[in-house]
Protein backbone atom coordinates (compact mmCIF):
# COMPACT_ATOMS: atom_id res chain seq x y z
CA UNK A 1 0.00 0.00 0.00
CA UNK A 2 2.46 2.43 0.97
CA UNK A 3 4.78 1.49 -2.38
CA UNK A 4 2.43 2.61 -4.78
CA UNK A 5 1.66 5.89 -3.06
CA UNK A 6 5.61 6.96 -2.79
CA UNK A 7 6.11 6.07 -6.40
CA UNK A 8 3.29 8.36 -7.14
CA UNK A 9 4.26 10.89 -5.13
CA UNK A 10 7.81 10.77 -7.19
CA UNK A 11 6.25 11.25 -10.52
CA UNK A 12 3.89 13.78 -9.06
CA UNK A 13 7.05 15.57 -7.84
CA UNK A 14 9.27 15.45 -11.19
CA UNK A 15 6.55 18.18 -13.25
CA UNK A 16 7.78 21.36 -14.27
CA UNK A 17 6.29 24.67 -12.78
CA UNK A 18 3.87 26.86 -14.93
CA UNK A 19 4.81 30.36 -14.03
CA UNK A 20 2.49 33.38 -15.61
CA UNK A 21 4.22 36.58 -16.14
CA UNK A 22 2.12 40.05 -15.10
CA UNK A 23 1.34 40.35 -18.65
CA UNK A 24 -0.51 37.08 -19.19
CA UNK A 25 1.92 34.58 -20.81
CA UNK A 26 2.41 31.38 -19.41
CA UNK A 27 5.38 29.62 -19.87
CA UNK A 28 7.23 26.53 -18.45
CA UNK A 29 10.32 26.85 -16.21
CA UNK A 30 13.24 25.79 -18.44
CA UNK A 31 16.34 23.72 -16.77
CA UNK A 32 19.19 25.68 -16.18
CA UNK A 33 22.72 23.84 -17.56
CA UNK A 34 25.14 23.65 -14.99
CA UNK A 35 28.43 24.47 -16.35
CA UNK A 36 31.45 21.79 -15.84
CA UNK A 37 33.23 22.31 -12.65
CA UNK A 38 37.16 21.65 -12.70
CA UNK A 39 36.73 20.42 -8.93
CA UNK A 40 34.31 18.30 -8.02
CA UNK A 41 35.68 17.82 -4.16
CA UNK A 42 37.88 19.80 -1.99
CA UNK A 43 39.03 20.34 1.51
CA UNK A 44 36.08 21.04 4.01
CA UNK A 45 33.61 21.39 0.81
CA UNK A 46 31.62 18.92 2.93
CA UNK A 47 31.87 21.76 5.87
CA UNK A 48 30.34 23.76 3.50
CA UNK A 49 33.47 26.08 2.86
CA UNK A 50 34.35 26.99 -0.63
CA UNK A 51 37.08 26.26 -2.42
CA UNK A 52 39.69 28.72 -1.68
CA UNK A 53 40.53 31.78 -4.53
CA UNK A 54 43.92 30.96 -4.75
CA UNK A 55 43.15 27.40 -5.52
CA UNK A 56 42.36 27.74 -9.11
CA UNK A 57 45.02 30.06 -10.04
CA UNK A 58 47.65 28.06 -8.61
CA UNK A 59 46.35 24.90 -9.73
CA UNK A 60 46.86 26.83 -13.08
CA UNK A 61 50.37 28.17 -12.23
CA UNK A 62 49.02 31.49 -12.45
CA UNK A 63 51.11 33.78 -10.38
CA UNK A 64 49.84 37.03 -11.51
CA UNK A 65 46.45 35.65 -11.12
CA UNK A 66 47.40 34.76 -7.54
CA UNK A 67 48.86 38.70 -7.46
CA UNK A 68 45.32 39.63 -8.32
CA UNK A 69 43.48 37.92 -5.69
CA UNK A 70 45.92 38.23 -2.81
CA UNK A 71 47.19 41.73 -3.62
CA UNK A 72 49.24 41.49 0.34
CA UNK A 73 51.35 39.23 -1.93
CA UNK A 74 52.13 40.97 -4.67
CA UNK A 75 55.68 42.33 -4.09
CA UNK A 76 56.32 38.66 -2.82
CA UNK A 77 58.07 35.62 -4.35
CA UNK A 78 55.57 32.82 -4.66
CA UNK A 79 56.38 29.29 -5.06
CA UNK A 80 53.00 26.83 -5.43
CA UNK A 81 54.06 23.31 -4.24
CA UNK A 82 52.24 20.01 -5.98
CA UNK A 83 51.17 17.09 -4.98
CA UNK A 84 49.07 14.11 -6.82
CA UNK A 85 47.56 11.18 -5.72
CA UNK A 86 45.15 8.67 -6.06
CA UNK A 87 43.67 9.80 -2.40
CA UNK A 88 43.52 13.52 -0.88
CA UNK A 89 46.19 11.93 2.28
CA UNK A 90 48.23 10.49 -0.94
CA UNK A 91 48.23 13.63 -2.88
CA UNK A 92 48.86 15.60 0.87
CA UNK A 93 51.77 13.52 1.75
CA UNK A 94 53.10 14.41 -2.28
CA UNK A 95 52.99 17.62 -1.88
CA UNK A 96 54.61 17.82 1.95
CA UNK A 97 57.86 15.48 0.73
CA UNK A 98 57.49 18.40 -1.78
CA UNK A 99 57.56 21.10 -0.28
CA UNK A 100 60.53 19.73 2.25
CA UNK A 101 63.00 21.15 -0.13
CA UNK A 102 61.84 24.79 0.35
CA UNK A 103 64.35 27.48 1.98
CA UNK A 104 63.07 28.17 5.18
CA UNK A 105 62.93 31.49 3.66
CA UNK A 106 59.45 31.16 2.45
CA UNK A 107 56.43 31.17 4.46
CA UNK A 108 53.28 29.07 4.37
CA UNK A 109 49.91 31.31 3.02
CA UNK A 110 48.04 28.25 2.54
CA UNK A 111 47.29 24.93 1.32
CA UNK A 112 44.61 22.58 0.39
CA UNK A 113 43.67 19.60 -1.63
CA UNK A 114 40.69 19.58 -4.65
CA UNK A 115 39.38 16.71 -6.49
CA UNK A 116 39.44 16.80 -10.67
CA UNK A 117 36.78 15.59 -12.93
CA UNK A 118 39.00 12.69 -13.55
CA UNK A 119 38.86 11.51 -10.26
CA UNK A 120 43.02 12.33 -8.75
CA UNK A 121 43.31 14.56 -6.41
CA UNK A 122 45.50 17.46 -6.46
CA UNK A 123 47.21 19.12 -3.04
CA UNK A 124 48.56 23.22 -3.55
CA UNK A 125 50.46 24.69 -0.95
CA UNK A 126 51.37 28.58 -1.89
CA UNK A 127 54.21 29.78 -0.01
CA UNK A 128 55.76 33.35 -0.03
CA UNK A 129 58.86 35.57 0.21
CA UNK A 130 58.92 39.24 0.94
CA UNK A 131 61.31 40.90 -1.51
C-alpha cells in the first residue's frame, strides 16, 4: 500500500512549474545547464566552505592571477608546491615530501587539496617571500 503511493508521489514531484508573467503569458520553467566544474571535491567542501581563490590560479600556475586575488602578496616571491595522488592523504603527503626542499625562507599562506573531474586529487600549498 504504501509502495504505490511513494512512487506516485515521485512522478507527481518530477513536473515542471507553470509560471504566468504580469502580462498574461504562461510559460514553463526551463532547466538551467550547470556548467562543468574543474573540482568536483575539496578540503572542508563537505563543511560547506568553498574552495579557496587561490586554488584555481595556482592549480593553473598562475602567479599574476594569484597577485590579483591576494594583492598582500604581490611584491612577494611565490612558489605553489604540488602534490598528486590517487587519495587527498596520498596527494597531501606528495605535496609535503614536496615542499621539504623549500628554503626556510618562504612562508606558508596556505594549502589545500581539490578533487578533478577525472577523479586524482591534487594538493597546492602557496608559499611566499617578501622581496
Amino acid at each position: 500500500m504504501l509502495l504505490p503511493l511513494l512512487i506516485i508521489s515521485m512522478f507527481a514531484s518530477c513536473n515542471s512549474t507553470k509560471v504566468e508573467d504580469t502580462s498574461g503569458n504562461v510559460y514553463r520553467e526551463k532547466k538551467q545547464k550547470t556548467e562543468k566544474l574543474l573540482f568536483n571535491d575539496w578540503k572542508y567542501k563537505g563543511f560547506g566552505q568553498e574552495l579557496s581563490v587561490w586554488f584555481e590560479p595556482a592549480f593553473k600556475n598562475d602567479i599574476s592571477g594569484i597577485n590579483k586575488i591576494i594583492p598582500q602578496l604581490f611584491d612577494s616571491e611565490i612558489v605553489i608546491i604540488r602534490g598528486e595522488g590517487i587519495n587527498s592523504d596520498q596527494a597531501v603527503r606528495n605535496m609535503e615530501q614536496t615542499g621539504s626542499e623549500l628554503s626556510s625562507d618562504y612562508l606558508l599562506y596556505d594549502s589545500g587539496w581539490a578533487r578533478i573531474d577525472s577523479g586524482e586529487y591534487i594538493a597546492l600549498a602557496l608559499y611566499y617571500k617578501k622581496s
